[in-house]
C-alpha atoms as a PDB file:
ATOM      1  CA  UNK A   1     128.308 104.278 137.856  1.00  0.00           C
ATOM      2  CA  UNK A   2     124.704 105.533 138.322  1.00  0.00           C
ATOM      3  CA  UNK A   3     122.893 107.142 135.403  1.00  0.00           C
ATOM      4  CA  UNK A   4     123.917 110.623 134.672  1.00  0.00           C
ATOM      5  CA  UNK A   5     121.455 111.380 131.964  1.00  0.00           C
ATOM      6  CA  UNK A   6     118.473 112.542 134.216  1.00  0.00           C
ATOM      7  CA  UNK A   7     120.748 113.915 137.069  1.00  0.00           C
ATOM      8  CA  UNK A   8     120.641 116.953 138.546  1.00  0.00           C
ATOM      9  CA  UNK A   9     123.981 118.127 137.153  1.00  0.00           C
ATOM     10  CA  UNK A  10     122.849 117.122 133.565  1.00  0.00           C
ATOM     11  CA  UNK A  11     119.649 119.228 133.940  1.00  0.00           C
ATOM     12  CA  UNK A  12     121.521 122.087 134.683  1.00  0.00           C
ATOM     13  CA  UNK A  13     123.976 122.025 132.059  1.00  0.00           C
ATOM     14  CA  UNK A  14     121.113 121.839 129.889  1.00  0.00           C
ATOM     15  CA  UNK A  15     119.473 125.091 131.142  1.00  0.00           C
ATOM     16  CA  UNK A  16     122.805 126.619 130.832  1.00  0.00           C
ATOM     17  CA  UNK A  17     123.267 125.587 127.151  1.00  0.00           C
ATOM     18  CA  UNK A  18     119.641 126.962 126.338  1.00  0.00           C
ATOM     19  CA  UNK A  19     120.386 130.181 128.191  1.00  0.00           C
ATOM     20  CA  UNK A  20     123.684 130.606 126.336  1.00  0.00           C
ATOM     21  CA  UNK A  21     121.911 130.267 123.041  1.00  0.00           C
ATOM     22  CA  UNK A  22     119.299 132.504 123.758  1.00  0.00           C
ATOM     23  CA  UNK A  23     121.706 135.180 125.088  1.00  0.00           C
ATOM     24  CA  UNK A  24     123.738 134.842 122.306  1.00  0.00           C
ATOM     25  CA  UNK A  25     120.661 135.080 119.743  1.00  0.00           C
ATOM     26  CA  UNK A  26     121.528 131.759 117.742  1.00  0.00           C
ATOM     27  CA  UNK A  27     118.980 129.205 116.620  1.00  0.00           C
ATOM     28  CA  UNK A  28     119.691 125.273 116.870  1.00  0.00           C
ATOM     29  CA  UNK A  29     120.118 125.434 113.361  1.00  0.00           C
ATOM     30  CA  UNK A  30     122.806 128.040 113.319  1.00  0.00           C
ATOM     31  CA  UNK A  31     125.148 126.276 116.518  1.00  0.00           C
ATOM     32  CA  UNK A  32     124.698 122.651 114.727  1.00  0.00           C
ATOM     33  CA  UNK A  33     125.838 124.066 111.528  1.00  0.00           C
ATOM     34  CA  UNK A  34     128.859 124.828 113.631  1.00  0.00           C
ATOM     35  CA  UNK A  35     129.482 121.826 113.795  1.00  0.00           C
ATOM     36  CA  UNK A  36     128.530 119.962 110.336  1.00  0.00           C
ATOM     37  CA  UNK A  37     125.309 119.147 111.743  1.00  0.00           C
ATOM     38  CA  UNK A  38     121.582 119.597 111.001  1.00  0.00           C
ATOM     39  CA  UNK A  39     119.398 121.434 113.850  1.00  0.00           C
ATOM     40  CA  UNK A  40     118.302 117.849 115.757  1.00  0.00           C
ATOM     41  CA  UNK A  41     122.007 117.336 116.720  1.00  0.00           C
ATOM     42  CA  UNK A  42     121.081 120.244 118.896  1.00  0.00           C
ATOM     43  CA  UNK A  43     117.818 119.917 119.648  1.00  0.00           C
ATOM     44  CA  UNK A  44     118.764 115.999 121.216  1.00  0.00           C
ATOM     45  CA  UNK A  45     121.164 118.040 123.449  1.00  0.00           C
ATOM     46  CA  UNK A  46     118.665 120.409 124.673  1.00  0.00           C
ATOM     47  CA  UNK A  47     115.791 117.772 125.112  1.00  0.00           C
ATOM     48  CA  UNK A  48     118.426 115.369 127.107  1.00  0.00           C
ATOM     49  CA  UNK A  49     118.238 113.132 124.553  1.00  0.00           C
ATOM     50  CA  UNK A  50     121.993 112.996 123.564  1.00  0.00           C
ATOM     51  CA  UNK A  51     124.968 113.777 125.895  1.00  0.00           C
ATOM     52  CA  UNK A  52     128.013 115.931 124.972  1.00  0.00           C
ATOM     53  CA  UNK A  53     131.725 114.191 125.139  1.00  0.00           C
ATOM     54  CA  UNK A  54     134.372 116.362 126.547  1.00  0.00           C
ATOM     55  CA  UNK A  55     135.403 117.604 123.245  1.00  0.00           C
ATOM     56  CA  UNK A  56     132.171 118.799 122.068  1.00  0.00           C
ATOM     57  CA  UNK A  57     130.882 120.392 124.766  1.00  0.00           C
ATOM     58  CA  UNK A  58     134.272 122.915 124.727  1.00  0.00           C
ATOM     59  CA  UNK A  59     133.864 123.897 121.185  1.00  0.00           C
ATOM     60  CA  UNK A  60     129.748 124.441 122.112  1.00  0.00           C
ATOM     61  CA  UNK A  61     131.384 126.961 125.119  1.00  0.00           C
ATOM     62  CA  UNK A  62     133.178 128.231 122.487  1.00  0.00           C
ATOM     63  CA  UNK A  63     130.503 129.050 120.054  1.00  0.00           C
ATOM     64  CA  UNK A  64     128.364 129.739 122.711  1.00  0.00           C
ATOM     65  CA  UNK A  65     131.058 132.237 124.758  1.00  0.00           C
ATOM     66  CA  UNK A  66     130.355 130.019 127.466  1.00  0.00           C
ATOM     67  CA  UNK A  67     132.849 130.820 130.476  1.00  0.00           C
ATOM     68  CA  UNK A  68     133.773 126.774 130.566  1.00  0.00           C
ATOM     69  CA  UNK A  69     135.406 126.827 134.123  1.00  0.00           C
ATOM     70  CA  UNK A  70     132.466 129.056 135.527  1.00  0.00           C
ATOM     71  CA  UNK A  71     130.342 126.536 134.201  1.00  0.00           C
ATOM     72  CA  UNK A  72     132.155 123.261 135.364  1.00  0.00           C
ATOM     73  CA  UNK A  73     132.150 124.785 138.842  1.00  0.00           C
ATOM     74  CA  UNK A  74     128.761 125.815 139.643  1.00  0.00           C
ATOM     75  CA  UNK A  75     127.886 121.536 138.279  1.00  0.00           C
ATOM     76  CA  UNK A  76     130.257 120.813 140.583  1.00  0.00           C
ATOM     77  CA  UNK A  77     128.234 122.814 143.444  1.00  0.00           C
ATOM     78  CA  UNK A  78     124.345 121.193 142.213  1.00  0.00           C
ATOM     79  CA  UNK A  79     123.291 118.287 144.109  1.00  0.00           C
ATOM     80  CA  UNK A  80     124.536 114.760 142.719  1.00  0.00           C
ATOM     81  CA  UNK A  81     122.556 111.414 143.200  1.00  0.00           C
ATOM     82  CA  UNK A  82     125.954 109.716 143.779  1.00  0.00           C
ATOM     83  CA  UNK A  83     127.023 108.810 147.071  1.00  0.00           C
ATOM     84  CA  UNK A  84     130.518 110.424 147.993  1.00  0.00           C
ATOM     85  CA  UNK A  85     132.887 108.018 150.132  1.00  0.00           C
END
């Protein structure tokens, strides 16, 4: 599987994250205390530095009131460097 980290897709859940913070008026510090977690743990995320699992990226929705499906399908919709068959 080509690299995801750079992709498109990646990119824009990244803006998405950072807009969802924002909008919600929390600080890196505040979501990765959330989580047990000092304020890089977030700031990795939002640089592209560290990737979310699954699991970790629904309890960020959660803290973030991040509409998870609305979000899944407009990355489904960006462009992809992967070749569909």
């Amino acid at each position: 599987m080509p690299e995801t980290i750079r992709s498109p897709r990646q990119e824009l859940l990244i803006k998405r994250i950072v807009e969802a913070r924002k909008r919600a008026g929390l600080t890196q510090g505040e979501i990765a205390a959330h989580f047990g977690k000092h304020q890089p743990f977030i700031a990795n995320i939002e640089a592209g530095q560290r990737r979310l699992d699954l699991v970790e990226l629904i309890a960020l929705a959660e803290v973030l009131d991040l509409d998870l499906h609305q979000l899944i399908d407009e990355l489904k919709r960006a462009p992809t460097r992967f070749k569909k068959k």
